[in-house]
N, C-alpha and C. Protein backbone atom coordinates (compact mmCIF):
# COMPACT_ATOMS: atom_id res chain seq x y z
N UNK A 1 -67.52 -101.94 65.75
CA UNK A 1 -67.15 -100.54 65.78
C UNK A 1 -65.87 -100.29 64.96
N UNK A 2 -64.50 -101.59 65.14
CA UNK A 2 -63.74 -100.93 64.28
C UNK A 2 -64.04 -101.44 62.99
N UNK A 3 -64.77 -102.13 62.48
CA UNK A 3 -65.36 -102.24 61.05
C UNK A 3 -65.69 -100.90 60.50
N UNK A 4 -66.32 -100.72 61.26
CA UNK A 4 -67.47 -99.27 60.69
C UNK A 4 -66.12 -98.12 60.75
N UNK A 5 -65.07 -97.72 61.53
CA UNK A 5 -64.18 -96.74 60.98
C UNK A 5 -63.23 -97.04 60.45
N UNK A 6 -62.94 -98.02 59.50
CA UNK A 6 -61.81 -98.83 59.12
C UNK A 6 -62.74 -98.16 57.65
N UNK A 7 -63.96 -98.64 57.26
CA UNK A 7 -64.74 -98.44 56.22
C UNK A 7 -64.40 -96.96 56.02
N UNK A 8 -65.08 -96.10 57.09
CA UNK A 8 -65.28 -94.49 57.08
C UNK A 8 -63.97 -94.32 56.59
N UNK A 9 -62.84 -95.14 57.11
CA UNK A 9 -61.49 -94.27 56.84
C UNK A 9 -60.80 -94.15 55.56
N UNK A 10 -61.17 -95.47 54.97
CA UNK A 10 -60.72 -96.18 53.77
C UNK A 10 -61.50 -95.65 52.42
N UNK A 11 -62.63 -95.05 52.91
CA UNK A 11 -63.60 -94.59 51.68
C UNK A 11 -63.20 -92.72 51.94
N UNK A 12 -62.48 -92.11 53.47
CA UNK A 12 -62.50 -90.45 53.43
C UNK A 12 -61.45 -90.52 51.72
N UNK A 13 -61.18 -88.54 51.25
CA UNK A 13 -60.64 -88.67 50.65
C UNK A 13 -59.34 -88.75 51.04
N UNK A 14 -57.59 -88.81 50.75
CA UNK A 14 -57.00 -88.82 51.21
C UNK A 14 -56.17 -86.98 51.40
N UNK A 15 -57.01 -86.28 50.26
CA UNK A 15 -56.38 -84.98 50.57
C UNK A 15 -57.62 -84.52 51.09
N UNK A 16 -56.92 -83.29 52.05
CA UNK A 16 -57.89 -82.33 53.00
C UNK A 16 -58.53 -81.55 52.06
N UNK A 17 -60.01 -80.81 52.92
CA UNK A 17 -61.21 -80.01 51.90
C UNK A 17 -60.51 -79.31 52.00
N UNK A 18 -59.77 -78.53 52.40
CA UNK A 18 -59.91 -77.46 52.17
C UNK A 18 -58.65 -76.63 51.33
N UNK A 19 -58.15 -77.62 50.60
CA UNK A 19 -57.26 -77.06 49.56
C UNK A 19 -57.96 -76.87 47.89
N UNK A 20 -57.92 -75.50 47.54
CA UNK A 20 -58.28 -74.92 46.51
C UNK A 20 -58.24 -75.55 45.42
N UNK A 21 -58.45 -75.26 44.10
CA UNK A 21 -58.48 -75.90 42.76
C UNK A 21 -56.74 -75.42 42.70
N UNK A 22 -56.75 -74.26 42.89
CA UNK A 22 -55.82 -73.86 42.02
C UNK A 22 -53.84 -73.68 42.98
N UNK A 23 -54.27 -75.17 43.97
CA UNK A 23 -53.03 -75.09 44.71
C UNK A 23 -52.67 -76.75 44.74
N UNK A 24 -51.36 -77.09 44.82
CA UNK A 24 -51.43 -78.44 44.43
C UNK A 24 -50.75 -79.19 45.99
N UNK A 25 -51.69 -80.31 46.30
CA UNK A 25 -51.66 -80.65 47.95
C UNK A 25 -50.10 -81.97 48.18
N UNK A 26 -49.28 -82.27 48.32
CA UNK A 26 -48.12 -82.72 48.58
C UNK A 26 -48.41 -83.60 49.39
N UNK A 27 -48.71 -83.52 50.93
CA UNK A 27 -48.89 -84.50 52.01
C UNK A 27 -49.24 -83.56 53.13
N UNK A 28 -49.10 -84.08 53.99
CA UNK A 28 -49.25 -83.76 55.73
C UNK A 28 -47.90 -82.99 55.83
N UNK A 29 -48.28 -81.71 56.50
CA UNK A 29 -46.82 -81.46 57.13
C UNK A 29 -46.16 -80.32 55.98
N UNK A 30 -46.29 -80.48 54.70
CA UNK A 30 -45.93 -79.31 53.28
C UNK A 30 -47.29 -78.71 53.16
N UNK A 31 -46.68 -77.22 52.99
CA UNK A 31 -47.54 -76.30 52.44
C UNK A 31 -48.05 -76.85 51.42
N UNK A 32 -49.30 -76.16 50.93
CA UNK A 32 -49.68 -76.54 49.34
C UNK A 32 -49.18 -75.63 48.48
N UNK A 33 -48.38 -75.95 47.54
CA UNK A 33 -47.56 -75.24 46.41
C UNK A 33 -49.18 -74.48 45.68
N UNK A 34 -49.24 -73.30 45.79
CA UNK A 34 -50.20 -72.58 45.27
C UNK A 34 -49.89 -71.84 44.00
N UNK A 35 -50.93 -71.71 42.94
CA UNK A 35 -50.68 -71.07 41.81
C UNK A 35 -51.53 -69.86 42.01
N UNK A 36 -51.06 -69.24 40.60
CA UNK A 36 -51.87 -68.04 40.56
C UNK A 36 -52.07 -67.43 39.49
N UNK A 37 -53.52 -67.06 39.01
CA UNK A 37 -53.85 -66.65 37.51
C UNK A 37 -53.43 -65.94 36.66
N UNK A 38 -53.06 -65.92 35.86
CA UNK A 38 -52.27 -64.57 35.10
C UNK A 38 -52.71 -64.46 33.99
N UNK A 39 -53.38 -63.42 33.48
CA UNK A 39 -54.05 -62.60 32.14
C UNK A 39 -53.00 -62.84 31.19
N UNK A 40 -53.28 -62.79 29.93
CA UNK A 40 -52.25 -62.24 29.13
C UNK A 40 -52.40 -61.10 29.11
N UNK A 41 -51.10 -60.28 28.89
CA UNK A 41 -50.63 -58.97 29.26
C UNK A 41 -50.36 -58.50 30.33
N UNK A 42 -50.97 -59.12 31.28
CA UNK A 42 -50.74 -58.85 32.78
C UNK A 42 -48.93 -58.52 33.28
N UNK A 43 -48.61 -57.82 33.99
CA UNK A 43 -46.85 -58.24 34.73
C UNK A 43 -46.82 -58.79 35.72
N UNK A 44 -45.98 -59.20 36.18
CA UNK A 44 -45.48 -60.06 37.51
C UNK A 44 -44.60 -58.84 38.05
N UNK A 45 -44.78 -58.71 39.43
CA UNK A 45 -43.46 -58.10 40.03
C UNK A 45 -42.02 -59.12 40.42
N UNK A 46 -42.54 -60.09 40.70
CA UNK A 46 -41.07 -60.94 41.02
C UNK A 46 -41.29 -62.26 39.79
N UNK A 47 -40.05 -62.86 39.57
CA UNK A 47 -39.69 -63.97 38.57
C UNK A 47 -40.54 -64.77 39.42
N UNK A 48 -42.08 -65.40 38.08
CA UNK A 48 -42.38 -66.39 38.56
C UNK A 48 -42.51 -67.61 37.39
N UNK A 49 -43.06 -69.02 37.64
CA UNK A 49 -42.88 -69.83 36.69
C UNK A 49 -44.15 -69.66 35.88
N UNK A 50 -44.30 -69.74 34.37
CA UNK A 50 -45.36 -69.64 33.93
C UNK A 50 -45.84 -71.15 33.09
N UNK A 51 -47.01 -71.77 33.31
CA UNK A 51 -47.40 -73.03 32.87
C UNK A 51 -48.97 -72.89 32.31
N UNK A 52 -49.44 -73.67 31.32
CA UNK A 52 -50.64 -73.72 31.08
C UNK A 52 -51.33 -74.19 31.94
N UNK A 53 -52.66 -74.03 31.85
CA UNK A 53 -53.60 -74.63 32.57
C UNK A 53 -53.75 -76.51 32.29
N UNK A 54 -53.72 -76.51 30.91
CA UNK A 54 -53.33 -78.17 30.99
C UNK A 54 -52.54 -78.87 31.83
N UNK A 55 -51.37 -78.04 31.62
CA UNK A 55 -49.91 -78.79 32.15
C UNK A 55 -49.78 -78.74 33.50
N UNK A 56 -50.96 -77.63 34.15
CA UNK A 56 -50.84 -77.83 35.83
C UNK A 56 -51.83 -78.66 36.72
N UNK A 57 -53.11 -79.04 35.38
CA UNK A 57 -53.78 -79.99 35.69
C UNK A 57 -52.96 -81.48 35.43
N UNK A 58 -51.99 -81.61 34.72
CA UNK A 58 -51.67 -82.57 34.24
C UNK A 58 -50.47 -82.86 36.01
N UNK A 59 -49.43 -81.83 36.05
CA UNK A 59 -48.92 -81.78 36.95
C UNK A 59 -49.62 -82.25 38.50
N UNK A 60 -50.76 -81.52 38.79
CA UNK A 60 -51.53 -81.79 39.74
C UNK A 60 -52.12 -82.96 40.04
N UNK A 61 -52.71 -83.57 38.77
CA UNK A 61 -52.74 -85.06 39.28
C UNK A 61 -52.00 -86.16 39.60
N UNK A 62 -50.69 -85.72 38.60
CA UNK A 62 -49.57 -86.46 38.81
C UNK A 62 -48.88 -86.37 40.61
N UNK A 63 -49.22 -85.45 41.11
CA UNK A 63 -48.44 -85.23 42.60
C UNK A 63 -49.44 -85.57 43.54
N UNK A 64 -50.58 -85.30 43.23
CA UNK A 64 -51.89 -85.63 44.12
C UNK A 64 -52.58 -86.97 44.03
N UNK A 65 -52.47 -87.50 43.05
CA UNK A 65 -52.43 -88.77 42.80
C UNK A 65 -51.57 -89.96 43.17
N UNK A 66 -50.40 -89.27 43.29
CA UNK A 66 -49.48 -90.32 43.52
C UNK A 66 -49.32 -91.11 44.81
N UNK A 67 -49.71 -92.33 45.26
CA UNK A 67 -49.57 -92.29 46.85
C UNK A 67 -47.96 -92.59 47.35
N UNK A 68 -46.93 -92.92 46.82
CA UNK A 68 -45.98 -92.82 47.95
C UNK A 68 -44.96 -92.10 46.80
N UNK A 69 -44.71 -90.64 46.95
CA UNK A 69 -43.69 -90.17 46.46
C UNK A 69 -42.72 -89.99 46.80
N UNK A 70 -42.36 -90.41 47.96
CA UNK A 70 -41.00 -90.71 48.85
C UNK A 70 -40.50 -92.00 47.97
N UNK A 71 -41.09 -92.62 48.09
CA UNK A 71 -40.50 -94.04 47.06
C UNK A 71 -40.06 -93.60 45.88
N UNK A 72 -41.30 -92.92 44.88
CA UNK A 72 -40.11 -92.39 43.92
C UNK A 72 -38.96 -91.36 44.12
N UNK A 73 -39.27 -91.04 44.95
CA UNK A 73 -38.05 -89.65 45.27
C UNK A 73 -36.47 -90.36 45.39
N UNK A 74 -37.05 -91.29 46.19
CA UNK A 74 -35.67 -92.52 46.92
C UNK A 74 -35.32 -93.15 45.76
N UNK A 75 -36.40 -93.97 44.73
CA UNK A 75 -35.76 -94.84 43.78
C UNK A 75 -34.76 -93.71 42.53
N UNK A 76 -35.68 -92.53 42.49
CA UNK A 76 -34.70 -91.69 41.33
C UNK A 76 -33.81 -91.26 41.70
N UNK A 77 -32.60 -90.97 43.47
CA UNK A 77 -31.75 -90.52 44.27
C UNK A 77 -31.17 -91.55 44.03
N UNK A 78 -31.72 -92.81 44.23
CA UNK A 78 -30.49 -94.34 44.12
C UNK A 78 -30.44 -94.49 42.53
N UNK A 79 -31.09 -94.12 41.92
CA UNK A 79 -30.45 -94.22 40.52
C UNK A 79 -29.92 -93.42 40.37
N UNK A 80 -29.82 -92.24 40.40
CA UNK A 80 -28.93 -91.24 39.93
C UNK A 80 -27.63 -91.29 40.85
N UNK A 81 -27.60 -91.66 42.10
CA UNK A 81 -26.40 -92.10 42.43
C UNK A 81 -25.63 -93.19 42.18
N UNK A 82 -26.39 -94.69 41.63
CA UNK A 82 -25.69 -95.82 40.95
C UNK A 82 -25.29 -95.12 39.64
N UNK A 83 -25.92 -94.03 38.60
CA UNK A 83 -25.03 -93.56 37.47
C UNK A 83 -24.17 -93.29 37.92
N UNK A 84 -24.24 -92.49 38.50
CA UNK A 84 -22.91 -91.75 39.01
C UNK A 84 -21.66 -92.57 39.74
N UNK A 85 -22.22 -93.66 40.29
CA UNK A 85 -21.30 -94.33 40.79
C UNK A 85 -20.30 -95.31 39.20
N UNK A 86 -21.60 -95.53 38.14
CA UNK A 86 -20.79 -96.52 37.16
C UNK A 86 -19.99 -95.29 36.49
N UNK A 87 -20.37 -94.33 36.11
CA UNK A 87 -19.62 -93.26 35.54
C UNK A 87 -18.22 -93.18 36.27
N UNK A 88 -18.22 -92.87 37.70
CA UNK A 88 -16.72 -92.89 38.39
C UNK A 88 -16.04 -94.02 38.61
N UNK A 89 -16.70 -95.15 38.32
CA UNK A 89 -15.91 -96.72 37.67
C UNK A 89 -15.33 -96.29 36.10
N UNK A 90 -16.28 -96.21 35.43
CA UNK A 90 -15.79 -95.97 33.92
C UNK A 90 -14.41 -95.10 34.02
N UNK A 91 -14.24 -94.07 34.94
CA UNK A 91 -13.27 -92.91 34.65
C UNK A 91 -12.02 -93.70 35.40
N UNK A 92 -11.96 -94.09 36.33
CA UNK A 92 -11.20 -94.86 37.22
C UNK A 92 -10.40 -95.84 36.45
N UNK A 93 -10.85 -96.98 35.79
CA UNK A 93 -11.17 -98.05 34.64
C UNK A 93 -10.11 -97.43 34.00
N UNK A 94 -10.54 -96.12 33.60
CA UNK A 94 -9.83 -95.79 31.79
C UNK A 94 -8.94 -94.85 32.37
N UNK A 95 -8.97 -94.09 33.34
CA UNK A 95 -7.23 -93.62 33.95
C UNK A 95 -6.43 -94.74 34.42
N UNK A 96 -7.00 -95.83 34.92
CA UNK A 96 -5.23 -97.01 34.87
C UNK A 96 -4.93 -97.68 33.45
N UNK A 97 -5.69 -97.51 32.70
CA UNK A 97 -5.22 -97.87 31.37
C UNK A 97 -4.43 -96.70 30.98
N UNK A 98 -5.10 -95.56 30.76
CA UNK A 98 -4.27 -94.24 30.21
C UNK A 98 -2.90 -94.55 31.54
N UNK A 99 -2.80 -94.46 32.90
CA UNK A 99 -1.71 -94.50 33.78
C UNK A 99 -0.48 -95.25 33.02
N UNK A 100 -1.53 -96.68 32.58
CA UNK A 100 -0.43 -97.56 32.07
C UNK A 100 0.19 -97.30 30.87
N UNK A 101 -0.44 -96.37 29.84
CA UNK A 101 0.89 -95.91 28.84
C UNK A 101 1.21 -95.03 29.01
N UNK A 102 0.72 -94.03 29.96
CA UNK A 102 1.86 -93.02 30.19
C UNK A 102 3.07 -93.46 30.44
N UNK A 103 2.54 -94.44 32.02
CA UNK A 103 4.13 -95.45 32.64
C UNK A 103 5.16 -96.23 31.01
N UNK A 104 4.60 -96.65 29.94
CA UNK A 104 5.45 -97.26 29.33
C UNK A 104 5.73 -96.21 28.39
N UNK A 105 5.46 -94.86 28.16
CA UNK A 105 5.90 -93.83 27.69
C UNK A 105 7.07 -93.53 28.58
N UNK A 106 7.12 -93.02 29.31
CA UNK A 106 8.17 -93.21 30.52
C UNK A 106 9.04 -93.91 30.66
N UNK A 107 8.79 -95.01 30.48
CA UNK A 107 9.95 -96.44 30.38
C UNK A 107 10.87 -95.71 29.22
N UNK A 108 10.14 -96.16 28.24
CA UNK A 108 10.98 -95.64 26.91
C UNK A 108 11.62 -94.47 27.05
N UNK A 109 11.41 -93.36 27.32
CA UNK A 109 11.88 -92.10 27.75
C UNK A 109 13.25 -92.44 28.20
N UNK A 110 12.87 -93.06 29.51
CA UNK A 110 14.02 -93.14 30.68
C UNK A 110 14.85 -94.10 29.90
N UNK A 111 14.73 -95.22 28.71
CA UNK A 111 15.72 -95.77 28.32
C UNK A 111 16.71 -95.21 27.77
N UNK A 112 15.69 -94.46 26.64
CA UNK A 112 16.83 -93.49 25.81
C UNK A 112 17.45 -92.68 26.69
N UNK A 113 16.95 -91.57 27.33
CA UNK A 113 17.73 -90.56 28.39
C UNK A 113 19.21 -91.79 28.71
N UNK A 114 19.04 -92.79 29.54
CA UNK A 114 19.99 -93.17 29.80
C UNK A 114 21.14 -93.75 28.95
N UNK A 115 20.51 -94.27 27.80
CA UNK A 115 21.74 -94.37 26.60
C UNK A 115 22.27 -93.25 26.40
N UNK A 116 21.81 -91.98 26.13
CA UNK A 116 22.20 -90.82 25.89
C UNK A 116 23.46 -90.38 27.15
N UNK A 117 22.82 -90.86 27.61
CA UNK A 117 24.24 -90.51 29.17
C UNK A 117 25.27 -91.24 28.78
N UNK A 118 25.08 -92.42 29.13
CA UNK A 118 26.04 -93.40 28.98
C UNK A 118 27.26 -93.32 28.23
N UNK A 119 26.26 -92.76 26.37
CA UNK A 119 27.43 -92.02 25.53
C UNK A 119 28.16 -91.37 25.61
N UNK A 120 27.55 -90.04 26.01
CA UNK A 120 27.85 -88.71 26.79
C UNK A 120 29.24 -88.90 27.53
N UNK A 121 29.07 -90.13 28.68
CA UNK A 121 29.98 -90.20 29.69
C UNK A 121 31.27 -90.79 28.63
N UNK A 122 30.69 -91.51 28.15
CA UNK A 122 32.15 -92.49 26.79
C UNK A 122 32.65 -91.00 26.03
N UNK A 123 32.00 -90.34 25.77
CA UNK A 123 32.41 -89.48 24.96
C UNK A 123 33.22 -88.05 25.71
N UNK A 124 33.06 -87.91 27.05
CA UNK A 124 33.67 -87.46 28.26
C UNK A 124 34.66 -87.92 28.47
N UNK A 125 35.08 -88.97 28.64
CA UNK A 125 36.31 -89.62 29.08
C UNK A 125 37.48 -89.98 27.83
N UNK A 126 36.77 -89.82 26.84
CA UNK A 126 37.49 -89.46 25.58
C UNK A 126 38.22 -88.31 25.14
N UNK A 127 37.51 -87.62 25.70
CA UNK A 127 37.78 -86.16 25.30
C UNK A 127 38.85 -85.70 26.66
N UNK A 128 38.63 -86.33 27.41
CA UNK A 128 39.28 -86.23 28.91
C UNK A 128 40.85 -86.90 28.60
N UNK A 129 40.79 -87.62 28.08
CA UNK A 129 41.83 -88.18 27.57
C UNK A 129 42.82 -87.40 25.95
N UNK A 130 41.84 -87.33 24.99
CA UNK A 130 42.29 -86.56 24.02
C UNK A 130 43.02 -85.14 24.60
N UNK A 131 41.96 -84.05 25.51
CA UNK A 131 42.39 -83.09 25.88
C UNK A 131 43.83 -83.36 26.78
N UNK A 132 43.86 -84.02 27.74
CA UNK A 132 44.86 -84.08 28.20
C UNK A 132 46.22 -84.22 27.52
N UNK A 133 45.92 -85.23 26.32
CA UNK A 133 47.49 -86.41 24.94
C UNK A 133 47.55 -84.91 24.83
N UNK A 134 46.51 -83.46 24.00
CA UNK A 134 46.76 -82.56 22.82
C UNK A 134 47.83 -81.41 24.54
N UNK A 135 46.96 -81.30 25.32
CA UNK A 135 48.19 -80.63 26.88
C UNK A 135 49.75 -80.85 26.33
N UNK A 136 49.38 -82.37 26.53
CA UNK A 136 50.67 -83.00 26.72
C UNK A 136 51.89 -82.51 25.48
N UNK A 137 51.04 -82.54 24.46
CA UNK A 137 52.00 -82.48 23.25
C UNK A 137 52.08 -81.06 22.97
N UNK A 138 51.20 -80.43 23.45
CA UNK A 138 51.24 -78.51 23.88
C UNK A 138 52.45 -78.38 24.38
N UNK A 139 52.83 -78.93 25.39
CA UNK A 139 53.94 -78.48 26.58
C UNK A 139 55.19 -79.48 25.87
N UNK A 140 54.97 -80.04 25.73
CA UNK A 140 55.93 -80.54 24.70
C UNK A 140 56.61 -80.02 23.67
N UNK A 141 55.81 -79.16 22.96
CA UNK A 141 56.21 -78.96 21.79
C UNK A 141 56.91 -77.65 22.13
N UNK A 142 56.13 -76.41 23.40
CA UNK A 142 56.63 -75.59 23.53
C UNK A 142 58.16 -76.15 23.98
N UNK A 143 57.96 -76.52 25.15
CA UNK A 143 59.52 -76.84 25.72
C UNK A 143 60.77 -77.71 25.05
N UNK A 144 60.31 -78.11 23.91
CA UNK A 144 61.16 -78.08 22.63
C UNK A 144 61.66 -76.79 21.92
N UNK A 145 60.77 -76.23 21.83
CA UNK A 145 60.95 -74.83 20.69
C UNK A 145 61.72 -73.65 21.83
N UNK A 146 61.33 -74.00 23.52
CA UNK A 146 62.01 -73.35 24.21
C UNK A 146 63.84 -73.57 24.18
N UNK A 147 64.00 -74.98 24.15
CA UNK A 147 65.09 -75.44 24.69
C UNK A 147 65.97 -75.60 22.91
N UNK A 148 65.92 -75.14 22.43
CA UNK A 148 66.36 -75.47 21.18
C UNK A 148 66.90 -73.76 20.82
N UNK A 149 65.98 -73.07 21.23
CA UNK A 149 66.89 -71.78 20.76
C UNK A 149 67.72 -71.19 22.06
């Protein structure tokens, strides 16, 4: 007995009768994505997709034919997420390289900046000194020119 419905089961078709020519059958459980004829010249009231009759026979066997499209669904989701994953390596990768000459752009920066101080300060304490000798010889010179007449 289970010979005989193992056979029956293995030879039914795997899509149900009662889906149309012109609707394309998915699985158990999804509607059937249905088409619909269109004249030339004809209008559409709402945006719909327009395809030849080849290309929806071509389409149709491709989806109705296929037996496990979850598998491809899954294998093209894990590939498109391993791109995506080497792509955000690649970017990662090439911002610590770019990081790293910014950082030695920076270095250099901060060297000069600080020679520039350094001078600055020599050249401060010079002038700190000059200004004060030219004071000195200011008040000097007046309180000469005072004390003399």
């Amino acid at each position: 007995m289970n010979i005989i419905l193992s056979i029956i089961l293995a030879l039914s078709p795997a899509l149900p009768g009662d889906v149309p020519a012109t609707a394309i059958w998915i699985g158990k459980g999804i509607d059937p994505i249905k088409a619909e004829k269109i004249k030339p010249g004809e209008t559409v009231e709402t945006v719909r997709l327009l395809m030849t009759p080849y290309d929806f026979v071509r389409l149709k066997t491709a989806l109705e034919g296929a037996t496990d499209l979850c598998t491809w669904a899954i294998d093209e989701s894990v590939a498109e997420c391993h791109k995506g994953l080497k792509q955000s390596e690649s970017i990662a990768i090439h911002r610590e390289e770019r990081t790293q000459d910014i950082l030695s752009a920076y270095e250099v920066r901060l060297d000069r900046t600080e020679k520039a101080l350094m001078t600055s300060e020599r050249y401060t304490e010079i002038m700190v000194y000059v200004s004060g000798g030219l004071a000195i010889l200011a008040a000097s010179t007046t309180a000469l020119l005072v004390w003399r007449k």
